[in-house]
N, C-alpha and C. Protein backbone atom coordinates (compact mmCIF):
# COMPACT_ATOMS: atom_id res chain seq x y z
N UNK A 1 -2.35 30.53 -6.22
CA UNK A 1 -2.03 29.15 -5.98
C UNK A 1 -0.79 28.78 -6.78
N UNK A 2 0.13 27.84 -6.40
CA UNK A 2 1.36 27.78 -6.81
C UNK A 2 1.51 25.93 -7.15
N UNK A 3 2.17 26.26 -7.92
CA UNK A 3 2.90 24.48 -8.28
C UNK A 3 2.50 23.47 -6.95
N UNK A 4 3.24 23.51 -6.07
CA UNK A 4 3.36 23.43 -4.79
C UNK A 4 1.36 22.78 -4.65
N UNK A 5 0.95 24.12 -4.83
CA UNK A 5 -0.45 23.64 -4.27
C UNK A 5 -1.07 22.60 -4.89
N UNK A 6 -1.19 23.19 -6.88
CA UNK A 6 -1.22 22.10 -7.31
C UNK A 6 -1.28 20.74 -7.66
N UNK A 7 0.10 20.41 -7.26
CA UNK A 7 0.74 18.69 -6.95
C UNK A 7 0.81 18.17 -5.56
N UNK A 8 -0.30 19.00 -4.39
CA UNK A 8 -0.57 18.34 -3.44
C UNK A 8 -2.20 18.02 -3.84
N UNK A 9 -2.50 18.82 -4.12
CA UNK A 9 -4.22 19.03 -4.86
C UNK A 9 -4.36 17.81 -5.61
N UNK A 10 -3.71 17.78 -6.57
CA UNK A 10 -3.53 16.83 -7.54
C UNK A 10 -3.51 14.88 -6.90
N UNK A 11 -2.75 15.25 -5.90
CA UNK A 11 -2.55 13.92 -5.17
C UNK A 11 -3.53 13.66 -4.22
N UNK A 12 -4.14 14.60 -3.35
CA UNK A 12 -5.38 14.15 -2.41
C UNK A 12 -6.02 14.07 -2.93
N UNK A 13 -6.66 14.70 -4.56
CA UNK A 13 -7.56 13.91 -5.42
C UNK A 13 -7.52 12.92 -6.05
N UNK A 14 -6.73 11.97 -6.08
CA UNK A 14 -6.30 10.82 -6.57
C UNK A 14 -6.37 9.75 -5.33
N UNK A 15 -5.44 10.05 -4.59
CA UNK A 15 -5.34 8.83 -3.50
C UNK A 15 -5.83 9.52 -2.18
N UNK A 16 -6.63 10.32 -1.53
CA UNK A 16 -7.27 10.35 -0.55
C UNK A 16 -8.48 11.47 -0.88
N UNK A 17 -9.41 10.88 -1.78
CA UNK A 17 -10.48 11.77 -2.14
C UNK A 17 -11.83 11.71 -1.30
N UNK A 18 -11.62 10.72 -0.10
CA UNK A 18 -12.51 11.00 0.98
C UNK A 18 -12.35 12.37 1.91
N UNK A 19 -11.26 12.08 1.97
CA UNK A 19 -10.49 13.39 3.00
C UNK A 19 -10.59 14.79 2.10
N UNK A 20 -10.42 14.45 1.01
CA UNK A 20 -10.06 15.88 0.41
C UNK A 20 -12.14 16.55 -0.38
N UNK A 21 -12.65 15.56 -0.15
CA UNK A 21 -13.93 16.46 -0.45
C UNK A 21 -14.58 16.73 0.98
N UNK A 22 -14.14 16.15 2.11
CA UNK A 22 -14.76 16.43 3.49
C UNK A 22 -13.95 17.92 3.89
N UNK A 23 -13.13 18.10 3.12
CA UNK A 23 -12.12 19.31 4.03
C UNK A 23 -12.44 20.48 2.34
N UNK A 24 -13.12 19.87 1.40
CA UNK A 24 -13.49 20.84 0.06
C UNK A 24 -13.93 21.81 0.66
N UNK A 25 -15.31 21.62 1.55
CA UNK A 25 -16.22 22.67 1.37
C UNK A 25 -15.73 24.31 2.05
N UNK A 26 -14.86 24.03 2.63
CA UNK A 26 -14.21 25.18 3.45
C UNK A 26 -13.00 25.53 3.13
N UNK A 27 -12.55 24.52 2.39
CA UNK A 27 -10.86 24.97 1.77
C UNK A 27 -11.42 25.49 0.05
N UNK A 28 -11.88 25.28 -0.56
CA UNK A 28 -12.01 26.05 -1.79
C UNK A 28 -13.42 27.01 -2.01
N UNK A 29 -13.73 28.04 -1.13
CA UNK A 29 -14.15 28.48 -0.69
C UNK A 29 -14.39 29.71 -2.49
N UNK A 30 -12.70 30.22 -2.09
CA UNK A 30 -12.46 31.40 -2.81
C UNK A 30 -11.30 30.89 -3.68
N UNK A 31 -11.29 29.74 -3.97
CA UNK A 31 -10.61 29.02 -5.04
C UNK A 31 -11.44 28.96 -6.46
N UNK A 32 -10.99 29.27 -7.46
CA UNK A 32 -11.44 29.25 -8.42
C UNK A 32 -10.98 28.26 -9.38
N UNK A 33 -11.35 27.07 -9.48
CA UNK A 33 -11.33 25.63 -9.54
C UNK A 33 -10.41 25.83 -11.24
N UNK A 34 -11.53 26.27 -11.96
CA UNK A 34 -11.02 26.13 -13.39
C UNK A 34 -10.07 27.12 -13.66
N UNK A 35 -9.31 28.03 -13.28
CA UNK A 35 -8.02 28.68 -13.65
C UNK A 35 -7.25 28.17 -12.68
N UNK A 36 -6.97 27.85 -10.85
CA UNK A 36 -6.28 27.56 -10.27
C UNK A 36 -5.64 26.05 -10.42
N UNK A 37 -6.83 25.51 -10.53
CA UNK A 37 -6.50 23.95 -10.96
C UNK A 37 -6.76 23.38 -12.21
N UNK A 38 -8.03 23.33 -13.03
CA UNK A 38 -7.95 22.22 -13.99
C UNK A 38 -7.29 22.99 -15.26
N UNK A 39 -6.99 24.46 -15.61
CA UNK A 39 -6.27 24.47 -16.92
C UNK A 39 -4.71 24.40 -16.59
N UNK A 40 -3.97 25.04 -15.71
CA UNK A 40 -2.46 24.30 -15.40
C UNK A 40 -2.85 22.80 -15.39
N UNK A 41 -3.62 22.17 -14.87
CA UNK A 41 -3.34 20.80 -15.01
C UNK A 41 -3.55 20.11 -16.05
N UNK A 42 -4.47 20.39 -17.36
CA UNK A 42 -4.87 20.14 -18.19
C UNK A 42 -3.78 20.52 -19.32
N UNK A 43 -3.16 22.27 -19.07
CA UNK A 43 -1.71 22.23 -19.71
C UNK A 43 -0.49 21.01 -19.56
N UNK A 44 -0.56 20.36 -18.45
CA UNK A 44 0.80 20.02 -17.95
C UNK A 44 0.67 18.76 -18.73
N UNK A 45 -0.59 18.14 -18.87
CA UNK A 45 -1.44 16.95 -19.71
C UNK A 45 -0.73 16.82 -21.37
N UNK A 46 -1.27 18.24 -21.49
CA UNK A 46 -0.55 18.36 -22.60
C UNK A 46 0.58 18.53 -23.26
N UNK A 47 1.27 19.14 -22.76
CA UNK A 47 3.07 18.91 -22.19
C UNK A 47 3.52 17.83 -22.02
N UNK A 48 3.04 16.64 -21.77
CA UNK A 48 3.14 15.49 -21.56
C UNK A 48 3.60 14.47 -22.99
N UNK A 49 2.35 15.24 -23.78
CA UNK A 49 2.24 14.68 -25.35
C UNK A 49 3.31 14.86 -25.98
N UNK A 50 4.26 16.29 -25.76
CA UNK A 50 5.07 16.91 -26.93
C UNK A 50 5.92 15.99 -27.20
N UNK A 51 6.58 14.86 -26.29
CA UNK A 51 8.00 13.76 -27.03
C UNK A 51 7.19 12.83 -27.66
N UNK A 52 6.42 12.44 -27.94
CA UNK A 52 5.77 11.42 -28.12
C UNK A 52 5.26 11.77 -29.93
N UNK A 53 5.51 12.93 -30.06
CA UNK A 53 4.94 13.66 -31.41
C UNK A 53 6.17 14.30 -31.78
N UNK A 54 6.81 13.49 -33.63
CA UNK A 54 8.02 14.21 -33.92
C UNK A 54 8.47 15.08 -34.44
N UNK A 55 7.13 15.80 -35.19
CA UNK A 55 7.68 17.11 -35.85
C UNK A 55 7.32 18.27 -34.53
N UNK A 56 7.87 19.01 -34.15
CA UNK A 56 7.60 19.86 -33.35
C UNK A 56 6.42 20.81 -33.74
N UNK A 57 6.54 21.32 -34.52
CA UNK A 57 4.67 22.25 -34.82
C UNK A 57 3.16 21.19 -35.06
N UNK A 58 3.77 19.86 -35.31
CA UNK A 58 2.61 19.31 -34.97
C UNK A 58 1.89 18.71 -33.63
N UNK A 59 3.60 18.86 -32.72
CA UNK A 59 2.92 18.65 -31.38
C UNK A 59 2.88 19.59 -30.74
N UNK A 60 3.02 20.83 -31.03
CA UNK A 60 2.27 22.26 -30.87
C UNK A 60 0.45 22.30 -30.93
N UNK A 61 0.59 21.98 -31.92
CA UNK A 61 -0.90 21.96 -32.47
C UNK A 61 -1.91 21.03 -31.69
N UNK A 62 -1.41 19.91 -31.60
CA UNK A 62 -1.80 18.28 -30.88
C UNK A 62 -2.00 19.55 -29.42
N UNK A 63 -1.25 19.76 -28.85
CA UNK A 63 -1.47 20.47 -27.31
C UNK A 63 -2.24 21.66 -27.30
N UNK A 64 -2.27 22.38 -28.47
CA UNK A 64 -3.20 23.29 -28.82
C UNK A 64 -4.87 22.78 -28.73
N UNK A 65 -5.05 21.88 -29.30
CA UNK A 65 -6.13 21.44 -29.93
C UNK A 65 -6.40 20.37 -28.44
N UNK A 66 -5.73 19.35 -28.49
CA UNK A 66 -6.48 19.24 -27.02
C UNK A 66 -6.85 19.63 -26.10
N UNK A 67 -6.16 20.70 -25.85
CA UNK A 67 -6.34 21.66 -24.62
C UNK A 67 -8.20 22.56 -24.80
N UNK A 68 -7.89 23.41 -25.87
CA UNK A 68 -9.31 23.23 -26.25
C UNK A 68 -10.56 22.45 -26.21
N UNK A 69 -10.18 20.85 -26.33
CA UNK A 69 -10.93 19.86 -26.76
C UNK A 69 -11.00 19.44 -25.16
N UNK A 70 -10.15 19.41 -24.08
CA UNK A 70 -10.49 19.33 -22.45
C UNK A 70 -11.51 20.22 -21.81
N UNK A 71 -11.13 21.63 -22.40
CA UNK A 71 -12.16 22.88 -21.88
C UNK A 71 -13.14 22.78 -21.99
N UNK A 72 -13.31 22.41 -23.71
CA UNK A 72 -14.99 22.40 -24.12
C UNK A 72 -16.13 21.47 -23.60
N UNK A 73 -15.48 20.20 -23.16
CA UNK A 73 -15.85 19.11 -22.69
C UNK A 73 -16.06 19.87 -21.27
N UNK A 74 -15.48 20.50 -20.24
CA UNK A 74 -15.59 21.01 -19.07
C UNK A 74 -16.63 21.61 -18.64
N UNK A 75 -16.69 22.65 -19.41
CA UNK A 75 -17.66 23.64 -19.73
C UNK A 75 -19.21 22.99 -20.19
N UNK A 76 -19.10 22.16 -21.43
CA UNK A 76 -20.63 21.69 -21.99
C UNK A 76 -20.86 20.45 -20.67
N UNK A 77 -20.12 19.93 -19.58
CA UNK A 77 -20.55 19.06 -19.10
C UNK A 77 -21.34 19.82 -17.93
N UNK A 78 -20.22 20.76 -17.67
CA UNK A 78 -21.38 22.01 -16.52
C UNK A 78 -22.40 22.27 -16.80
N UNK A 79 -22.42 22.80 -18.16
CA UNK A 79 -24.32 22.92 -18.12
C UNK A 79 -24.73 22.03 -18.36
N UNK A 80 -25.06 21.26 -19.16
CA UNK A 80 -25.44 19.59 -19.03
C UNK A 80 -25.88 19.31 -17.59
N UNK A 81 -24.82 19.31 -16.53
CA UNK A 81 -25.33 18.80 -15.03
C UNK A 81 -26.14 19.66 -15.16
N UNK A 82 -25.58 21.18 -14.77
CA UNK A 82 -26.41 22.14 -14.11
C UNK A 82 -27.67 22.06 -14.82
N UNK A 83 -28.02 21.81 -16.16
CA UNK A 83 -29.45 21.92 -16.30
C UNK A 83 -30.41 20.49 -16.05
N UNK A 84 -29.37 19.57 -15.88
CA UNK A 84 -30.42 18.61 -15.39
C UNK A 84 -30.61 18.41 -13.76
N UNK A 85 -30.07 19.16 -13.05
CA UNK A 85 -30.56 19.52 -11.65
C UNK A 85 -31.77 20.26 -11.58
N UNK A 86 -32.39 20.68 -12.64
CA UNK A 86 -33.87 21.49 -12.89
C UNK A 86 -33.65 23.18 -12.67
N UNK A 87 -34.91 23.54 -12.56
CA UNK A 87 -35.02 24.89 -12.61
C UNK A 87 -34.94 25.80 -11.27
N UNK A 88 -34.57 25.23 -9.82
CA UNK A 88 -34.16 25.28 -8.84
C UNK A 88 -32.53 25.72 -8.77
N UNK A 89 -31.44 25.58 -9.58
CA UNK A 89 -30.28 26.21 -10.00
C UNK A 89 -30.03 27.52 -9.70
N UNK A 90 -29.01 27.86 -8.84
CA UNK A 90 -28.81 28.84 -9.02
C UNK A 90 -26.86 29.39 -9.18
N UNK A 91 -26.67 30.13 -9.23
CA UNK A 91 -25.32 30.57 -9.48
C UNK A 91 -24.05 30.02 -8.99
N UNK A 92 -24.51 29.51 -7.64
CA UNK A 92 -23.43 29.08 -6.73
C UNK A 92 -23.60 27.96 -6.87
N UNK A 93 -24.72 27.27 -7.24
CA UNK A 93 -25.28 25.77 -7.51
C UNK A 93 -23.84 25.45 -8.89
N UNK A 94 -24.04 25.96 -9.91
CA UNK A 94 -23.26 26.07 -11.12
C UNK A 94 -21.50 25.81 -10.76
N UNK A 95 -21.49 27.11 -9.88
CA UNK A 95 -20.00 27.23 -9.21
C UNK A 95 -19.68 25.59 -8.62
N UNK A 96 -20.46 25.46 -7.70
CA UNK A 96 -20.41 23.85 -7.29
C UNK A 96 -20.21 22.33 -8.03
N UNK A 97 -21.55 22.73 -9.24
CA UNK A 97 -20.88 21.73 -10.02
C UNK A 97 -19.53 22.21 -10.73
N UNK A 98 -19.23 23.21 -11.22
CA UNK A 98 -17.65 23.23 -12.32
C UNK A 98 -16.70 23.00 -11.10
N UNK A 99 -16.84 23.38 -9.91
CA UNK A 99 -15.69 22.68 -9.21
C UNK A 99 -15.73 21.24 -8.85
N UNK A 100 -16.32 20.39 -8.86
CA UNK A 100 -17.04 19.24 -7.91
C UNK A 100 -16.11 18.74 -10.20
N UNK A 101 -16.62 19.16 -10.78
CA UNK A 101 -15.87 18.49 -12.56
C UNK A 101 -14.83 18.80 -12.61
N UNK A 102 -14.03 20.34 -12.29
CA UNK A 102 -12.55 20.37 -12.32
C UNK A 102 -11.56 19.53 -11.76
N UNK A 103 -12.18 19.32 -10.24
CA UNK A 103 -11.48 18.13 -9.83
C UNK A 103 -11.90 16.87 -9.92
N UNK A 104 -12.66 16.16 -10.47
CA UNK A 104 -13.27 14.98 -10.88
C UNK A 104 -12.65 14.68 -11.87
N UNK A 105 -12.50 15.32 -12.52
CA UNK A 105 -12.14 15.14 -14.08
C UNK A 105 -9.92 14.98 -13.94
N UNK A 106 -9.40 15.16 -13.26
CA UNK A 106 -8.55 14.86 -13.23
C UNK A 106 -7.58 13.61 -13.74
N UNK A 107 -8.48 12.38 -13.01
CA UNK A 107 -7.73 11.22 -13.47
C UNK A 107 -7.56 11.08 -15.24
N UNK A 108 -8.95 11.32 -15.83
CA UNK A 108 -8.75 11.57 -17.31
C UNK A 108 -8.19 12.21 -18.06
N UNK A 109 -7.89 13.54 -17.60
CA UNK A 109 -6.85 14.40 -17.98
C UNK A 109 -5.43 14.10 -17.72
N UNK A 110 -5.22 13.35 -16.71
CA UNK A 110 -3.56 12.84 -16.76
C UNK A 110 -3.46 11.43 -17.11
N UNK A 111 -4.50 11.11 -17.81
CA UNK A 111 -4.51 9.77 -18.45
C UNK A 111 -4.09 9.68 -19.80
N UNK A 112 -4.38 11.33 -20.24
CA UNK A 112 -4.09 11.35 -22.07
C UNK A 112 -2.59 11.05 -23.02
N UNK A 113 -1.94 11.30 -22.37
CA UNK A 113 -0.58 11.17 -22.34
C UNK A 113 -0.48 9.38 -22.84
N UNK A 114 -1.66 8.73 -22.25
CA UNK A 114 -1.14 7.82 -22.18
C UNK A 114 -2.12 6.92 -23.50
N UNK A 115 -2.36 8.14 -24.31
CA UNK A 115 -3.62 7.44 -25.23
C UNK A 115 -3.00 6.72 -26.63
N UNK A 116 -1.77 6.85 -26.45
CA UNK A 116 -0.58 7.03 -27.69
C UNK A 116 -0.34 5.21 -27.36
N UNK A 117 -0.78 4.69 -26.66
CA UNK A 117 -0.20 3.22 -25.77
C UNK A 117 -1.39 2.30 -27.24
N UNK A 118 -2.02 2.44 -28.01
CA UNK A 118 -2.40 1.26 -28.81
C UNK A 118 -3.66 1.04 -27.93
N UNK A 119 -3.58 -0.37 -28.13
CA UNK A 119 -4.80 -1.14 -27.32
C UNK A 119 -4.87 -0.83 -26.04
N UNK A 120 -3.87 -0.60 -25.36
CA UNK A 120 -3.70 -0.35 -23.66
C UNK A 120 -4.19 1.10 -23.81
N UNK A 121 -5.02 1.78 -24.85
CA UNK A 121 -5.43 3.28 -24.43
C UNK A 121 -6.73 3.03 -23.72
N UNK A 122 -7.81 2.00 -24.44
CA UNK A 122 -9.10 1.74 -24.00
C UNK A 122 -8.77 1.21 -22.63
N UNK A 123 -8.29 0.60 -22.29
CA UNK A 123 -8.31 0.26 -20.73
C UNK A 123 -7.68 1.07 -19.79
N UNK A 124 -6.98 1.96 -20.16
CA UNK A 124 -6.53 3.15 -19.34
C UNK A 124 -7.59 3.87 -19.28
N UNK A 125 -8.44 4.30 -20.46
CA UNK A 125 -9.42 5.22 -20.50
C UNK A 125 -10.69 4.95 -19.91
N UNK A 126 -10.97 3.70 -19.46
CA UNK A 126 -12.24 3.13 -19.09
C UNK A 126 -11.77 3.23 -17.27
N UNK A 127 -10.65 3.02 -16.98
CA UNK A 127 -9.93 2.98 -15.44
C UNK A 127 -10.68 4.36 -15.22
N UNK A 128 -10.08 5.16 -15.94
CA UNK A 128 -9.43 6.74 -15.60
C UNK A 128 -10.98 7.32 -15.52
N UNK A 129 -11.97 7.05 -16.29
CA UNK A 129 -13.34 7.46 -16.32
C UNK A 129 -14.30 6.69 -15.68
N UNK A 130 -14.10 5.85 -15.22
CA UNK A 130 -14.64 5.15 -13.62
C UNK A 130 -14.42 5.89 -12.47
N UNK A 131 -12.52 6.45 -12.52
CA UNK A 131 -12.52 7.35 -11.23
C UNK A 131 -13.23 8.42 -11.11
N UNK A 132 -13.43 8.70 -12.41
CA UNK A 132 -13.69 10.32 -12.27
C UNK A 132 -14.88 9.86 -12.10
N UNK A 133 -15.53 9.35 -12.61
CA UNK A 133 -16.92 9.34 -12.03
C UNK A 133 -17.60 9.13 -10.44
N UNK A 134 -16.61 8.08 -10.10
CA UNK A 134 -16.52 8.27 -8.25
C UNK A 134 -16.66 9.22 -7.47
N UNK A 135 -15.30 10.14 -8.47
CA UNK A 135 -14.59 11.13 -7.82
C UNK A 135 -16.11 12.28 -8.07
N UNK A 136 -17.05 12.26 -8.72
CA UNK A 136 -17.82 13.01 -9.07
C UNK A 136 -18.92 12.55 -8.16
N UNK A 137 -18.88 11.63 -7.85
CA UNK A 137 -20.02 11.59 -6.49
C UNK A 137 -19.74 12.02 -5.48
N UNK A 138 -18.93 11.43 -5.17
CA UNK A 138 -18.40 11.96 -3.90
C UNK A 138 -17.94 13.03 -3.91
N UNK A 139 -17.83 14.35 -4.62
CA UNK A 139 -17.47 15.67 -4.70
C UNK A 139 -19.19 15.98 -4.50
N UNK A 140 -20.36 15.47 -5.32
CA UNK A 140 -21.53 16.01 -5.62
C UNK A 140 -21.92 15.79 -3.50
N UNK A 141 -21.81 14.82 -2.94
CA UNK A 141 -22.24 14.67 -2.06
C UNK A 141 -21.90 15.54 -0.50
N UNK A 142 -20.28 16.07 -1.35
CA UNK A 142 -19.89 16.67 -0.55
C UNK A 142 -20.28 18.30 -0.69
N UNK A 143 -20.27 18.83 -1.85
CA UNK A 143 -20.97 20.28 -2.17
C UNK A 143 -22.02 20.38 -2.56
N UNK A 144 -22.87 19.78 -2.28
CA UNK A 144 -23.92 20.51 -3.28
C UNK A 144 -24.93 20.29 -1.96
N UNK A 145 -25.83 21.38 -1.96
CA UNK A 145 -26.68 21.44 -0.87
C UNK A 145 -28.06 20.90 -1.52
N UNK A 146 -28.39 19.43 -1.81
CA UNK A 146 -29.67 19.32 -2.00
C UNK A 146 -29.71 17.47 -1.57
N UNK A 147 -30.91 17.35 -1.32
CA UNK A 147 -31.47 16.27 -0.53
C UNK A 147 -30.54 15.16 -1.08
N UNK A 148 -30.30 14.10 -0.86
CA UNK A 148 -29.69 12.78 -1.09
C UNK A 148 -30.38 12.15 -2.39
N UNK A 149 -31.31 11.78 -2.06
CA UNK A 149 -32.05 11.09 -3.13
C UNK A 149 -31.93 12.09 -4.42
N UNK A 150 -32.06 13.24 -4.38
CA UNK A 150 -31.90 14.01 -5.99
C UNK A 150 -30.54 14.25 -6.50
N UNK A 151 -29.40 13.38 -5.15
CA UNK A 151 -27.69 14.27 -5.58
C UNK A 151 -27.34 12.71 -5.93
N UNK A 152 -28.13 11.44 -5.19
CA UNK A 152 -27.99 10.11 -6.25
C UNK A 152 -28.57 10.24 -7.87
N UNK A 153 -29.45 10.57 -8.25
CA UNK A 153 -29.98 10.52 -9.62
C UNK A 153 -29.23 11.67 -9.94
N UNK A 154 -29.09 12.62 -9.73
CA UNK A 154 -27.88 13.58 -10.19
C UNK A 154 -26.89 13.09 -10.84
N UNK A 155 -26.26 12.38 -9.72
CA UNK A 155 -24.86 11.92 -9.81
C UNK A 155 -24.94 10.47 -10.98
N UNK A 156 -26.07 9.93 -10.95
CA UNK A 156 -26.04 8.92 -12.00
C UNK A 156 -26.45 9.47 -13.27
N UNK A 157 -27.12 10.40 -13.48
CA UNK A 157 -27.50 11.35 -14.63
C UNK A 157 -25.94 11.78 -15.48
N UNK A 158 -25.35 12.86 -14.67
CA UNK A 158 -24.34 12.96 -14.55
C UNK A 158 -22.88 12.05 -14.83
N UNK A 159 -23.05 10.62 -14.45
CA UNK A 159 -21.69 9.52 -14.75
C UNK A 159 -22.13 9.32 -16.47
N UNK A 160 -23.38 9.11 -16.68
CA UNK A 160 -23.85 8.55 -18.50
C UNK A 160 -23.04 10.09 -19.13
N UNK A 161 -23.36 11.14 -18.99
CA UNK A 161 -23.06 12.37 -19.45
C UNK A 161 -21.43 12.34 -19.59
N UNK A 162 -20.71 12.31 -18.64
CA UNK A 162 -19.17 12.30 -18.53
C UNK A 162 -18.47 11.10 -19.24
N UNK A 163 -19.39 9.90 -18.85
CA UNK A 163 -19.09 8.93 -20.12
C UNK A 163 -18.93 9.26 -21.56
N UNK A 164 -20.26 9.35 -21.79
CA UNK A 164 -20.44 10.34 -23.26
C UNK A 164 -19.33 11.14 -23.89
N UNK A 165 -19.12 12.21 -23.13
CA UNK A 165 -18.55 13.23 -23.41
C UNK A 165 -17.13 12.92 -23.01
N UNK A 166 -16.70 12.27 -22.63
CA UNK A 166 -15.64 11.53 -22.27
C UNK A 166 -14.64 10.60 -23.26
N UNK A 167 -15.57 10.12 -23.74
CA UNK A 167 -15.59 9.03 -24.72
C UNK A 167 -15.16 9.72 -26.12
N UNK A 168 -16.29 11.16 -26.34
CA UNK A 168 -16.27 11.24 -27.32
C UNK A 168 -14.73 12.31 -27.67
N UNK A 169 -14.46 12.89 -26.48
CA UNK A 169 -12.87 13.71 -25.93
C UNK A 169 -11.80 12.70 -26.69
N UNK A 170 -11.95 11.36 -26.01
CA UNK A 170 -10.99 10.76 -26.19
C UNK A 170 -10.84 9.92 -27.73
N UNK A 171 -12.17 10.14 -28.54
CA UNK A 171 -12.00 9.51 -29.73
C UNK A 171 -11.72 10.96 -30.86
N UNK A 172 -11.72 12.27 -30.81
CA UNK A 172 -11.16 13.41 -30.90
C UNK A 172 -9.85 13.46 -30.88
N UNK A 173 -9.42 13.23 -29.63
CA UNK A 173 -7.89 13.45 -29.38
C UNK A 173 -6.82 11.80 -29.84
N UNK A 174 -8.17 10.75 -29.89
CA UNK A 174 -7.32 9.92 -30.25
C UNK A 174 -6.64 9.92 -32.13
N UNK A 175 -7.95 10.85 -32.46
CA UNK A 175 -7.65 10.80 -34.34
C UNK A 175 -6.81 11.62 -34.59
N UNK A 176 -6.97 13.00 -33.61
CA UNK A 176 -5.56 14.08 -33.67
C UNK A 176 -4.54 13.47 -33.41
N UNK A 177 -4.06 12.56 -32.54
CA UNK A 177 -2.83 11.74 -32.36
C UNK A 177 -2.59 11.36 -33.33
N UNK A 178 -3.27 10.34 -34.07
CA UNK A 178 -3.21 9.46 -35.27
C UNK A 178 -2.72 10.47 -36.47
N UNK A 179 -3.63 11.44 -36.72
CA UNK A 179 -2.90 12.47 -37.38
C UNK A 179 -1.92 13.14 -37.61
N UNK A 180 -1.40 13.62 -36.45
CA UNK A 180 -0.16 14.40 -36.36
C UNK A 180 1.03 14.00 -36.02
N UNK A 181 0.81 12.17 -36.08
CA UNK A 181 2.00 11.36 -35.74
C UNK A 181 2.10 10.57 -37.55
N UNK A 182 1.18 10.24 -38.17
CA UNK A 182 1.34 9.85 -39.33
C UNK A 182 1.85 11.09 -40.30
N UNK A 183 1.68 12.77 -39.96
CA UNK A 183 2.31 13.45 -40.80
C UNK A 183 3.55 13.82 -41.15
């Protein structure tokens, strides 16, 4: 997958995410969500930060350390879902949710850039984690093969969780900012 794919990817998940989880289930088939899409995009996030931070090895570090601090959040939110879908889970179930979060999780990840804004960070960050949470239903509704009624409590199980962990991403990366701009 190339740039190209990327920053069309990037955009039907943002502004036409009806269309783009109805045409998911057959287009990312043999896409592998978290290397094709969310760590280039989660890099580019961070790339974003480096003018904004003036010693150069500390906004090395700042992109180091967030980048980490995006993954881990990625990863602990997958199992998190996946184990509160119960003991019915299986492998491809898993695969489903980390893709249905790689691209969900988008709007928040190109929101960080913008956490450096003061008071205007909390209201960017509350926007940006509303979408994704949308964007996380409507991905859950579109992949995941289980009855309606268990992919609603899923999916609301699931929005408290991404909140959480969301929240707590962004109060992480907000003290590393604070840090490596006061040094």
């Amino acid at each position: 997958m190339g740039v190209k794919w990327l920053f069309a990817t990037m955009f039907a998940v943002l502004f036409k995410p009806e269309r783009f989880w109805a045409e998911a289930r057959k287009e990312l088939g043999e896409v592998n969500a978290m290397r094709d899409y969310a760590a280039p995009l989660i890099t580019i996030a961070q790339l974003c930060k480096l003018p904004f931070i003036g010693v150069p090895r500390m906004a090395m570090l700042l992109a180091i350390f967030g980048f980490v601090i995006d993954v881990a959040v990625l990863y602990l939110l997958s199992g998190a879902i996946g184990s509160l879908a119960g003991p019915d889970r299986s492998e491809a179930f898993q695969h489903d949710i980390m893709t249905v979060l790689c691209f969900s999780l988008t709007p928040v990840w190109l929101a960080e850039p913008f956490y450096i804004l003061g008071v205007w960070r909390w209201l960017i960050m509350a926007v940006a984690l509303l979408y994704a949470v949308l964007l996380t239903r409507l991905g859950m509704h579109a992949l995941l093969d289980i009855e309606s009624p268990k992919i609603e409590t899923l999916s609301k199980k699931s929005g408290v969780l991404m909140a959480t962990a969301t929240f707590i991403s962004f109060m992480l990366i907000g003290g590393l900012i604070r840090l490596f701009t006061s040094l």
